[in-house]
Protein backbone atom coordinates (compact mmCIF):
# COMPACT_ATOMS: atom_id res chain seq x y z
CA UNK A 1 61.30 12.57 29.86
CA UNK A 2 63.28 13.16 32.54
CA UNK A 3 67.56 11.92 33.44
CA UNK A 4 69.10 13.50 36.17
CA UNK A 5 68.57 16.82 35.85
CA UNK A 6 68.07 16.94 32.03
CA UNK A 7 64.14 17.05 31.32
CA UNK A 8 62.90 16.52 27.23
CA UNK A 9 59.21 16.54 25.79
CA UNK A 10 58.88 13.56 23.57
CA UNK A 11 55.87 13.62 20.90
CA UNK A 12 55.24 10.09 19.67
CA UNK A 13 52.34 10.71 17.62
CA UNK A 14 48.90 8.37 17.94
CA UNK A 15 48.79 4.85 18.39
CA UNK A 16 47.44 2.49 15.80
CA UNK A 17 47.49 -1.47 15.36
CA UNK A 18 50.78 -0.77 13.25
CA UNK A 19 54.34 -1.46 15.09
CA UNK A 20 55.66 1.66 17.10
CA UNK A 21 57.93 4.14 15.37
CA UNK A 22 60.40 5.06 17.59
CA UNK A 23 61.28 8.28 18.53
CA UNK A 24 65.05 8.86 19.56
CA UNK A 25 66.08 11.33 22.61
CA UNK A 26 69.90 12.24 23.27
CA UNK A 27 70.76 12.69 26.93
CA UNK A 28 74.79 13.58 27.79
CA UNK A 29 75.89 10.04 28.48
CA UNK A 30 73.43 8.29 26.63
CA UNK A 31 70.78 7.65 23.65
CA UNK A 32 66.90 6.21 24.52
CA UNK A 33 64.50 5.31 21.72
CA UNK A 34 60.81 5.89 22.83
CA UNK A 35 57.73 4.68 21.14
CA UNK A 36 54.37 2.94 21.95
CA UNK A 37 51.99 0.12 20.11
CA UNK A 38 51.10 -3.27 19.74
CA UNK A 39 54.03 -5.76 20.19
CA UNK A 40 54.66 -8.10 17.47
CA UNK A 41 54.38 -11.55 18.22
CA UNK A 42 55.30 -14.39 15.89
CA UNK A 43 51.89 -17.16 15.59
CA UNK A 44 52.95 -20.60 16.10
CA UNK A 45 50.97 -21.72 12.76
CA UNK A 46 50.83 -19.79 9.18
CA UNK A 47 48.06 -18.48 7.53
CA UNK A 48 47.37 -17.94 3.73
CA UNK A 49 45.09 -15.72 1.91
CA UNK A 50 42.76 -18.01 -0.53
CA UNK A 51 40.08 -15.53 -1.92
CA UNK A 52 38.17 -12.61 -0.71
CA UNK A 53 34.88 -12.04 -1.47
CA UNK A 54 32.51 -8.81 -1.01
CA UNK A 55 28.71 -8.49 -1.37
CA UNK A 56 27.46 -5.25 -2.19
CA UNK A 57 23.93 -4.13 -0.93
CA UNK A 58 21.36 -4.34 -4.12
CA UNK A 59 21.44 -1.11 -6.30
CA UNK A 60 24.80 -0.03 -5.09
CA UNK A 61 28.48 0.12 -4.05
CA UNK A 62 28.44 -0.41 -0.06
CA UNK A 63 29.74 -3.67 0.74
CA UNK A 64 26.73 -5.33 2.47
CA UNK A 65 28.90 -8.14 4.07
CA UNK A 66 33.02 -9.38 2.81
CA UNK A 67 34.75 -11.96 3.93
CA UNK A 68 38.41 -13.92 3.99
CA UNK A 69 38.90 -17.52 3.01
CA UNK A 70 42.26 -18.49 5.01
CA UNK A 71 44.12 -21.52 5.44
CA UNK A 72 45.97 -22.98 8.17
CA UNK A 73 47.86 -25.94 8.41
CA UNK A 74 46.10 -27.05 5.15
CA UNK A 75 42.16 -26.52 6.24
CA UNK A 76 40.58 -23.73 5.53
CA UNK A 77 38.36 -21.15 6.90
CA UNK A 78 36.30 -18.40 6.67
CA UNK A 79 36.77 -15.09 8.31
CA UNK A 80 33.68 -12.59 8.20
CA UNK A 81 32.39 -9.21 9.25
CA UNK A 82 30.54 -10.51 11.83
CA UNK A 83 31.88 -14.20 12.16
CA UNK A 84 34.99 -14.68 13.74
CA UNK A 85 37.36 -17.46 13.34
CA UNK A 86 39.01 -19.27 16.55
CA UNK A 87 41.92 -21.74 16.00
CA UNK A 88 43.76 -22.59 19.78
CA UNK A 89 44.04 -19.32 22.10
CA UNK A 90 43.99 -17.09 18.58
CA UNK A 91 40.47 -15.42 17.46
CA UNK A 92 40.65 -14.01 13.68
CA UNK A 93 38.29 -10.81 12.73
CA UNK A 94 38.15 -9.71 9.50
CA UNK A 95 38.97 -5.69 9.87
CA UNK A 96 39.23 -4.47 6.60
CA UNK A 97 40.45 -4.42 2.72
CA UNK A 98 41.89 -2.93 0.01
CA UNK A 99 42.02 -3.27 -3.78
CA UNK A 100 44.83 -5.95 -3.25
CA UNK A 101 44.66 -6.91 0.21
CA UNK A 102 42.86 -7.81 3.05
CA UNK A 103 43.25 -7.03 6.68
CA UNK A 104 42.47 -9.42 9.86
CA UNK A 105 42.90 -8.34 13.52
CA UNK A 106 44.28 -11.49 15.33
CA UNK A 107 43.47 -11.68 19.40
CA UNK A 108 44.79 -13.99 21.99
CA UNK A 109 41.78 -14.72 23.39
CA UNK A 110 41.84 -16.62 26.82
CA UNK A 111 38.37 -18.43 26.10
CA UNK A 112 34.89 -17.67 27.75
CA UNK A 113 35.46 -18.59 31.22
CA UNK A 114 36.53 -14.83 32.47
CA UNK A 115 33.74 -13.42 31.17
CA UNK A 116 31.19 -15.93 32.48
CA UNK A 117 32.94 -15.46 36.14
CA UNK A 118 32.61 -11.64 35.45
CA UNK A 119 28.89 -11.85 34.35
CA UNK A 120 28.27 -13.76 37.46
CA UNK A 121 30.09 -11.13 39.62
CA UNK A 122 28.19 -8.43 37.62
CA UNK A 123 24.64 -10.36 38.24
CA UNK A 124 25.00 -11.16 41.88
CA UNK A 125 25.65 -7.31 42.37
CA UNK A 126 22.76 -6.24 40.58
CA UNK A 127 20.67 -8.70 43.25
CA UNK A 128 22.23 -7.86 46.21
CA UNK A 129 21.31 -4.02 44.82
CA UNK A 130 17.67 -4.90 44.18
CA UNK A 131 16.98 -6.29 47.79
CA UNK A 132 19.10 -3.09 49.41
CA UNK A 133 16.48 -0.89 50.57
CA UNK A 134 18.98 2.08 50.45
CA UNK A 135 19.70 1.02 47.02
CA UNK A 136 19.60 4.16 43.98
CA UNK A 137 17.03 1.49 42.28
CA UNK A 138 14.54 1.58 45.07
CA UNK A 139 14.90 5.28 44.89
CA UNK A 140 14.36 5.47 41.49
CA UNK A 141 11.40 3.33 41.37
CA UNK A 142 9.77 5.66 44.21
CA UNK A 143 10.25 8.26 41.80
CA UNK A 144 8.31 7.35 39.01
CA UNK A 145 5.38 6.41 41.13
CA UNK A 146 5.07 9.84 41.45
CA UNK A 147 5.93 10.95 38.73
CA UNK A 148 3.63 8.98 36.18
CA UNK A 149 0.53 11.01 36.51
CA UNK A 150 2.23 13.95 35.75
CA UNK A 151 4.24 12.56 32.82
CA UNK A 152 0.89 10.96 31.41
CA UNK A 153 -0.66 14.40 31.16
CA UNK A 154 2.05 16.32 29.60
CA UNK A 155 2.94 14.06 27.25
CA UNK A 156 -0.89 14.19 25.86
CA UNK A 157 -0.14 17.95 26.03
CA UNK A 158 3.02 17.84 23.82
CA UNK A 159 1.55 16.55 21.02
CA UNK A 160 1.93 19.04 18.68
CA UNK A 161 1.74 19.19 14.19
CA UNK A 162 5.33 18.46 13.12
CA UNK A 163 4.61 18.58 9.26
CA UNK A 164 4.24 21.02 7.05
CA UNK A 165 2.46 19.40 4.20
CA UNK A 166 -0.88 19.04 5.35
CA UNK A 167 -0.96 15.56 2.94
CA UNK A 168 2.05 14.08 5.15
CA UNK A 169 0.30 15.36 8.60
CA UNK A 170 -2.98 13.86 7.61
CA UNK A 171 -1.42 10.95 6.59
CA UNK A 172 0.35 10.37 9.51
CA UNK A 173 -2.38 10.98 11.35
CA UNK A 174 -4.65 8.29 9.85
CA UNK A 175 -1.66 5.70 9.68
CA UNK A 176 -1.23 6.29 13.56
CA UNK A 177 -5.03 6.12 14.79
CA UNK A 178 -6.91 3.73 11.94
CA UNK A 179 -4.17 1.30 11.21
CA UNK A 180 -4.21 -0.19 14.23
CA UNK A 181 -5.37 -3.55 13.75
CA UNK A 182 -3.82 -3.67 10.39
CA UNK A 183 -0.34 -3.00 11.65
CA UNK A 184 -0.66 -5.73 14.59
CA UNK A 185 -1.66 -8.75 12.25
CA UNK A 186 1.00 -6.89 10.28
CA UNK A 187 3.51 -7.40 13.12
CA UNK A 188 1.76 -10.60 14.05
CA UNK A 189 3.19 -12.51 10.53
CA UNK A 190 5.90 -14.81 11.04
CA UNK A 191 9.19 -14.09 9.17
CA UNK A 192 12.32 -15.84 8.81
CA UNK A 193 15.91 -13.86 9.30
CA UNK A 194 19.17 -13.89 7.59
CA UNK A 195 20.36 -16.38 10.21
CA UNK A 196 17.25 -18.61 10.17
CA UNK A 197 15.53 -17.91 12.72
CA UNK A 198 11.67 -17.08 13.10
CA UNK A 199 10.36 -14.14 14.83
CA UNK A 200 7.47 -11.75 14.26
CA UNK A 201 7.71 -9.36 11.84
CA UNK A 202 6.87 -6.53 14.97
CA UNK A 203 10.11 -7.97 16.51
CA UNK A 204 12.15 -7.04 13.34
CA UNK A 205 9.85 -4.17 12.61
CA UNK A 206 11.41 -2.69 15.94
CA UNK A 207 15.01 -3.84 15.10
CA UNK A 208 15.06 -1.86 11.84
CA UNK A 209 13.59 0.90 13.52
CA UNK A 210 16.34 1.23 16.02
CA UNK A 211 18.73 0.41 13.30
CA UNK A 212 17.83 3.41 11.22
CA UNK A 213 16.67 6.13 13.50
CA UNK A 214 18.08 4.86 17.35
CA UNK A 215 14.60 4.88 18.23
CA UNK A 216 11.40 2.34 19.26
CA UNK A 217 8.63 4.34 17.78
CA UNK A 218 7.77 7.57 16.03
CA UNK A 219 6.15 10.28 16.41
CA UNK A 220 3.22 8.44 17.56
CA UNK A 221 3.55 5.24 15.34
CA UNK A 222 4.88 1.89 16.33
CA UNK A 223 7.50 0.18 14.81
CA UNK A 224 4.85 -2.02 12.57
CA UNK A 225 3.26 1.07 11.67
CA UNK A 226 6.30 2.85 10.25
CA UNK A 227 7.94 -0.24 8.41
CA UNK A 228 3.99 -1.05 6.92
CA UNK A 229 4.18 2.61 6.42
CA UNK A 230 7.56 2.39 4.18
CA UNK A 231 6.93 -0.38 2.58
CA UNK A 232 3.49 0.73 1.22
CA UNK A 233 4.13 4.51 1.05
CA UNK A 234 7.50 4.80 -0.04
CA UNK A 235 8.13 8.27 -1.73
CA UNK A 236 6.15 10.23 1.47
CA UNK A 237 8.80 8.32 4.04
CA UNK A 238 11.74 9.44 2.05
CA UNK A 239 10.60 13.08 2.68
CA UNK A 240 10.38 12.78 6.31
CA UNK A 241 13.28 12.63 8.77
CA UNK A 242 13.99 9.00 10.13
CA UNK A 243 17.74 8.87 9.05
CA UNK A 244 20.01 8.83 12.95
CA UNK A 245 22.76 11.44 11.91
CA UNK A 246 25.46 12.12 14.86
CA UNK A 247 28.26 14.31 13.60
CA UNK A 248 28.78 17.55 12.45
CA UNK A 249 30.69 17.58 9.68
CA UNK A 250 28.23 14.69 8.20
CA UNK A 251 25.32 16.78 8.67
CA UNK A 252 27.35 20.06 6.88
CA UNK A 253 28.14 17.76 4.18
CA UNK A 254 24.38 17.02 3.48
CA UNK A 255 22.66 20.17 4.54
CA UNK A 256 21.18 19.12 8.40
CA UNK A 257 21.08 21.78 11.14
CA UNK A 258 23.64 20.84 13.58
CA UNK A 259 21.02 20.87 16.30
CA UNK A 260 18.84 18.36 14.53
CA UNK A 261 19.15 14.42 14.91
CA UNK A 262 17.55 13.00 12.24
CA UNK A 263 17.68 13.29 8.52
CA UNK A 264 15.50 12.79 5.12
CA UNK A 265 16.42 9.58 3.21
CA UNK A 266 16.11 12.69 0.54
CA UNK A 267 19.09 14.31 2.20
CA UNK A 268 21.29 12.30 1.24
CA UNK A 269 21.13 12.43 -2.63
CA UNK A 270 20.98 15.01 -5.57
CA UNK A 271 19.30 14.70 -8.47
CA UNK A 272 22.03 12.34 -10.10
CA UNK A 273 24.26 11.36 -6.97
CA UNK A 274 24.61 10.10 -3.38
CA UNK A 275 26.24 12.45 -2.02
CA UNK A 276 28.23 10.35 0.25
CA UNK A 277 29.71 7.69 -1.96
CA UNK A 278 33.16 8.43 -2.64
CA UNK A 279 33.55 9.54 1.44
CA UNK A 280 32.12 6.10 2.50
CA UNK A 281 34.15 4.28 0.25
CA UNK A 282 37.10 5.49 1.36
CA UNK A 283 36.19 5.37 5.13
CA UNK A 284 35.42 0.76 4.51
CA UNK A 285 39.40 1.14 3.61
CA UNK A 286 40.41 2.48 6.78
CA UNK A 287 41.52 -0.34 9.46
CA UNK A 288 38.69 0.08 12.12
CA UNK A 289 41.37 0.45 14.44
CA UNK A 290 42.28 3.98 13.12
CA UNK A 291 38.84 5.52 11.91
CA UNK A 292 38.03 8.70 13.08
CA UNK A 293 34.51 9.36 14.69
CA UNK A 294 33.62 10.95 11.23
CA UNK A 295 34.67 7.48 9.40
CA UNK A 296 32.20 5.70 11.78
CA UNK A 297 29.20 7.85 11.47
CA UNK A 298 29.44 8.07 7.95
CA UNK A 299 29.56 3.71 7.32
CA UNK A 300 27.25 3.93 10.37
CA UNK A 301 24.87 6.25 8.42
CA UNK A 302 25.18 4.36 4.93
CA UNK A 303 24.15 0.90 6.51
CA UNK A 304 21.26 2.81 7.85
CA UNK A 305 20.61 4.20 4.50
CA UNK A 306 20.46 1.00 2.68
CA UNK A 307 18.71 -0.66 5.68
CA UNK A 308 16.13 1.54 5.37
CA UNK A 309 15.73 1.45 1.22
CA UNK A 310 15.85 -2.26 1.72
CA UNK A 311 13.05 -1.86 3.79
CA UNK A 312 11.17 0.38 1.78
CA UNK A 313 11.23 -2.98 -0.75
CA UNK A 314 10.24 -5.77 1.01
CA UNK A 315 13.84 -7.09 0.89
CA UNK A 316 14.15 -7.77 4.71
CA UNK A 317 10.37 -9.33 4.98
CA UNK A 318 10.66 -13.27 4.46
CA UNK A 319 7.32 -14.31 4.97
CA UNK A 320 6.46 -16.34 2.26
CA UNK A 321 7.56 -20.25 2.75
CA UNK A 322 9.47 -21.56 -0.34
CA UNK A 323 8.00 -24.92 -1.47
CA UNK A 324 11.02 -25.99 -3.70
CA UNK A 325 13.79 -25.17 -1.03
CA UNK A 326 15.29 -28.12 0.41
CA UNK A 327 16.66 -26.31 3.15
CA UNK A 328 13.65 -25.09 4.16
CA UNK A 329 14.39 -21.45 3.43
CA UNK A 330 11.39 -18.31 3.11
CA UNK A 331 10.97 -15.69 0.41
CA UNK A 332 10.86 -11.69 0.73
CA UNK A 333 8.20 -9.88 -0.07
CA UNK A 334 10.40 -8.17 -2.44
CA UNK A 335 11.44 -11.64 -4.82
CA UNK A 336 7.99 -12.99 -4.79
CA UNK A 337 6.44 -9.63 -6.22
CA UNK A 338 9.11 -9.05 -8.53
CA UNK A 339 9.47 -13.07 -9.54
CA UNK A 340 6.40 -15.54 -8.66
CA UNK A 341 7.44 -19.23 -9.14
CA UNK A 342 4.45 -20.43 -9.59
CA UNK A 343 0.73 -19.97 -9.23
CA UNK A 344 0.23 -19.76 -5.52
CA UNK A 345 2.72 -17.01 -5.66
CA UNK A 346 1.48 -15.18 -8.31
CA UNK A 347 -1.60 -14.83 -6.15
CA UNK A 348 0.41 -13.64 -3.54
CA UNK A 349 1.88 -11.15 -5.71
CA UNK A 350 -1.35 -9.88 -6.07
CA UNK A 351 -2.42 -9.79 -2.75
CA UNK A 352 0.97 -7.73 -1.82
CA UNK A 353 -0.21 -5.30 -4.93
CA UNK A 354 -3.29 -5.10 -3.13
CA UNK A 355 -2.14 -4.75 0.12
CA UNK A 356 0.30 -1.76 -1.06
CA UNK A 357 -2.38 -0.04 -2.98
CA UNK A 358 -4.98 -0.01 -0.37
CA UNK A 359 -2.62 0.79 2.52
CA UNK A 360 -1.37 3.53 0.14
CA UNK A 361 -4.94 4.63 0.01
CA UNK A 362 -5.44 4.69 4.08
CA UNK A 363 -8.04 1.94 3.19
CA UNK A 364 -6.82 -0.29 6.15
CA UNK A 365 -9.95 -2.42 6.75
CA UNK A 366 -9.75 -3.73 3.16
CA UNK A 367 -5.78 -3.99 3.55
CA UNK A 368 -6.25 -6.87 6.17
CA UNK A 369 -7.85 -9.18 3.59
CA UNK A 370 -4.91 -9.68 2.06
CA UNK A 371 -2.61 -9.69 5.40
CA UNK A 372 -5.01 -12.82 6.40
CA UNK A 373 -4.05 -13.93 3.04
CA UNK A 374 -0.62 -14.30 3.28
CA UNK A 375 -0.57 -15.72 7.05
CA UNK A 376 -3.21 -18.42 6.15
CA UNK A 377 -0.53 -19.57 3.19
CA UNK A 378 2.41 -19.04 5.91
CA UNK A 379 0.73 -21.50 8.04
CA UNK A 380 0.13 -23.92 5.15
CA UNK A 381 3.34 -24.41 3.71
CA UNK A 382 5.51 -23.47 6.77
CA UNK A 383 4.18 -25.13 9.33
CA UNK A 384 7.21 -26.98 10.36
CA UNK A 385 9.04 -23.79 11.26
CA UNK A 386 6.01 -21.34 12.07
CA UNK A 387 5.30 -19.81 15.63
CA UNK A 388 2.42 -21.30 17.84
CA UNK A 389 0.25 -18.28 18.72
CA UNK A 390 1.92 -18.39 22.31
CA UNK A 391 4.93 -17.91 20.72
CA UNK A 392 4.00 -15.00 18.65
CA UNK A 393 2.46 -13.14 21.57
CA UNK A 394 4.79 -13.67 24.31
CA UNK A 395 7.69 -11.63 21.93
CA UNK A 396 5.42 -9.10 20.96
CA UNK A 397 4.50 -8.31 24.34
């Protein structure tokens, strides 16, 4: 800061979502405060606090999904991770918690409008670019012409063995060239999300595999392959390295070369611990606002973690229709193995014993008996909500 002729650093420390502290700087006539942060504003309605609820993922203490239940002006509402409450100009997202509190970042949100007029802006210039003939698209596209030949040929050429259990490489080996046809009726079953709606199972396949590693396929396989792969072969694909890692105190912490990306599922634990438990829970209490790039990679890492174990279960696939739900809702793969309701399902508890064992085998051909199974009874007793063949193969493509 500068008066006159009288010049003063000032170090006001980092910025948060909490109100500024002010620093205080005496000049020779006069006294400034200086400090910088949100501004508090008073909300023209009150809100209460009427529970808080927290789901942990199965098996474990990270919170799969919390929530607040607020009131205001006598009605209440939910706040949650990923669902936002708006009341007026005001949007409410649920930030964090504690052991006796709960934190919500409130935004004065001006509605959709300026960001449909800026998506218009943003699409019209992305025309206009397409039709330039001078454009850096155009000159891009000439470029891979050229280029794909050459790209084809050493990419064959790259393939090298990346395993060094010969069991693994051979494994892989067969799950990426015989499994084929197995993995794309695999990816062809219809399966119902958290949300409600239906998709294919490749569609989700590749989700999760993005999720977990920031990647569409691997090492050869497709995203069906690798989540048939998991499911079926569990204890191999917790010894091979699928786990996105990004910083390098994270990868210290569990033994990862700082040059390498991804990490075992293995990596992660000791013989009687996860070795990031107490670190993650104490990164969830930090406002998002103020987590460090560590805090992030290491709740971004655990969701992966339990994403993929999940996985490895069955939990995510809902492909079975459930005849008793009123709502229409499917079962996992996981409940109806563990917990058949009634005949039909206790064949198709079989049939996913079956599938396992076989596919754990490398015996695809006989695996698809019971994939066939399971669609034919899909079709049955879901045919309200499942996907016409067009459908299916227009989002697989």
């Amino acid at each position: 800061m500068s008066y006159k002729e009288e010049k003063k650093v000032v170090e006001l420390g980092e910025s948060s979502y909490e109100l500024p502290v002010f620093v205080y700087v005496e000049f020779n006539d006069f006294r400034v405060g200086v400090g910088y942060g949100p501004i508090a504003h008073k909300l023209p309605f009150s809100v209460d606090l009427k529970r808080f609820d927290i789901v942990y993922y199965p098996g474990g203490y990270s919170p799969a999904t919390y929530s607040s239940l607020i009131s205001i002006d006598n009605k209440e509402h939910s706040v949650g991770m990923n669902a936002p409450f708006r009341v007026k100009d005001y949007a409410f997202y649920q930030s964090s918690y504690s052991k006796d509190s709960t934190t919500l970042w409130v935004n004065k949100d001006p509605g959709k409008w300026p960001t449909y007029f800026g998506y218009a802006l943003l699409f019209l210039g992305l025309i206009l670019n397409i039709f330039d003939k001078k454009s850096r698209i155009r000159l891009l596209v000439k470029r891979v012409r050229r280029l794909e030949a050459a790209l084809g040929v050493a990419l064959i050429c790259s393939i090298t063995p990346l395993h060094a259990g010969e069991y693994e490489e051979a494994y892989l080996n067969d799950l990426r060239t015989k499994s084929i046809a197995l993995s794309d009726s695999w990816g062809s079953l219809v399966v119902q999300t958290k949300a409600g709606r239906m998709k294919p199972l490749d569609t989700l396949s590749r989700e999760i595999l993005s999720k977990i590693s920031g990647k569409e396929s691997y090492q050869g396989l497709s995203a069906s392959q690798v989540l048939l792969g998991m499911f079926t072969h569990q204890n191999l694909w917790k010894r091979l390295p699928l786990i996105k890692v990004k910083t390098p105190k994270l990868k210290e912490i569990i033994g990862l070369d700082k040059e390498e990306k991804l990490a075992k599922f293995e990596d992660f634990f000791t013989d009687r611990s996860y070795k990031l438990e107490k670190l993650v829970g104490e990164a969830l209490k930090v406002s998002p606002g103020r987590r460090s790039t560590f805090d992030k990679d290491l709740i971004a890492v655990d969701e992966r973690l339990n994403v993929a174990l999940m996985s490895s279960y069955g939990a995510f696939f809902k492909i079975i229709p459930d005849q008793s739900s009123p709502s229409n809702s499917w079962k996992s793969v996981d409940a109806v193995y563990k917990a058949p309701a009634n005949e039909k399902e206790e064949e198709i508890a079989s049939h996913i014993v079956r599938l396992m064992d076989r596919a754990f085998a490398r015996n695809f051909e006989d695996a698809m008996e019971s994939i066939v199974f399971i669609d034919n009874y899909a079709k049955a007793y879901g045919e309200d909500h499942y996907l016409d063949s067009r459908k299916l193969k227009t989002e697989i493509i």
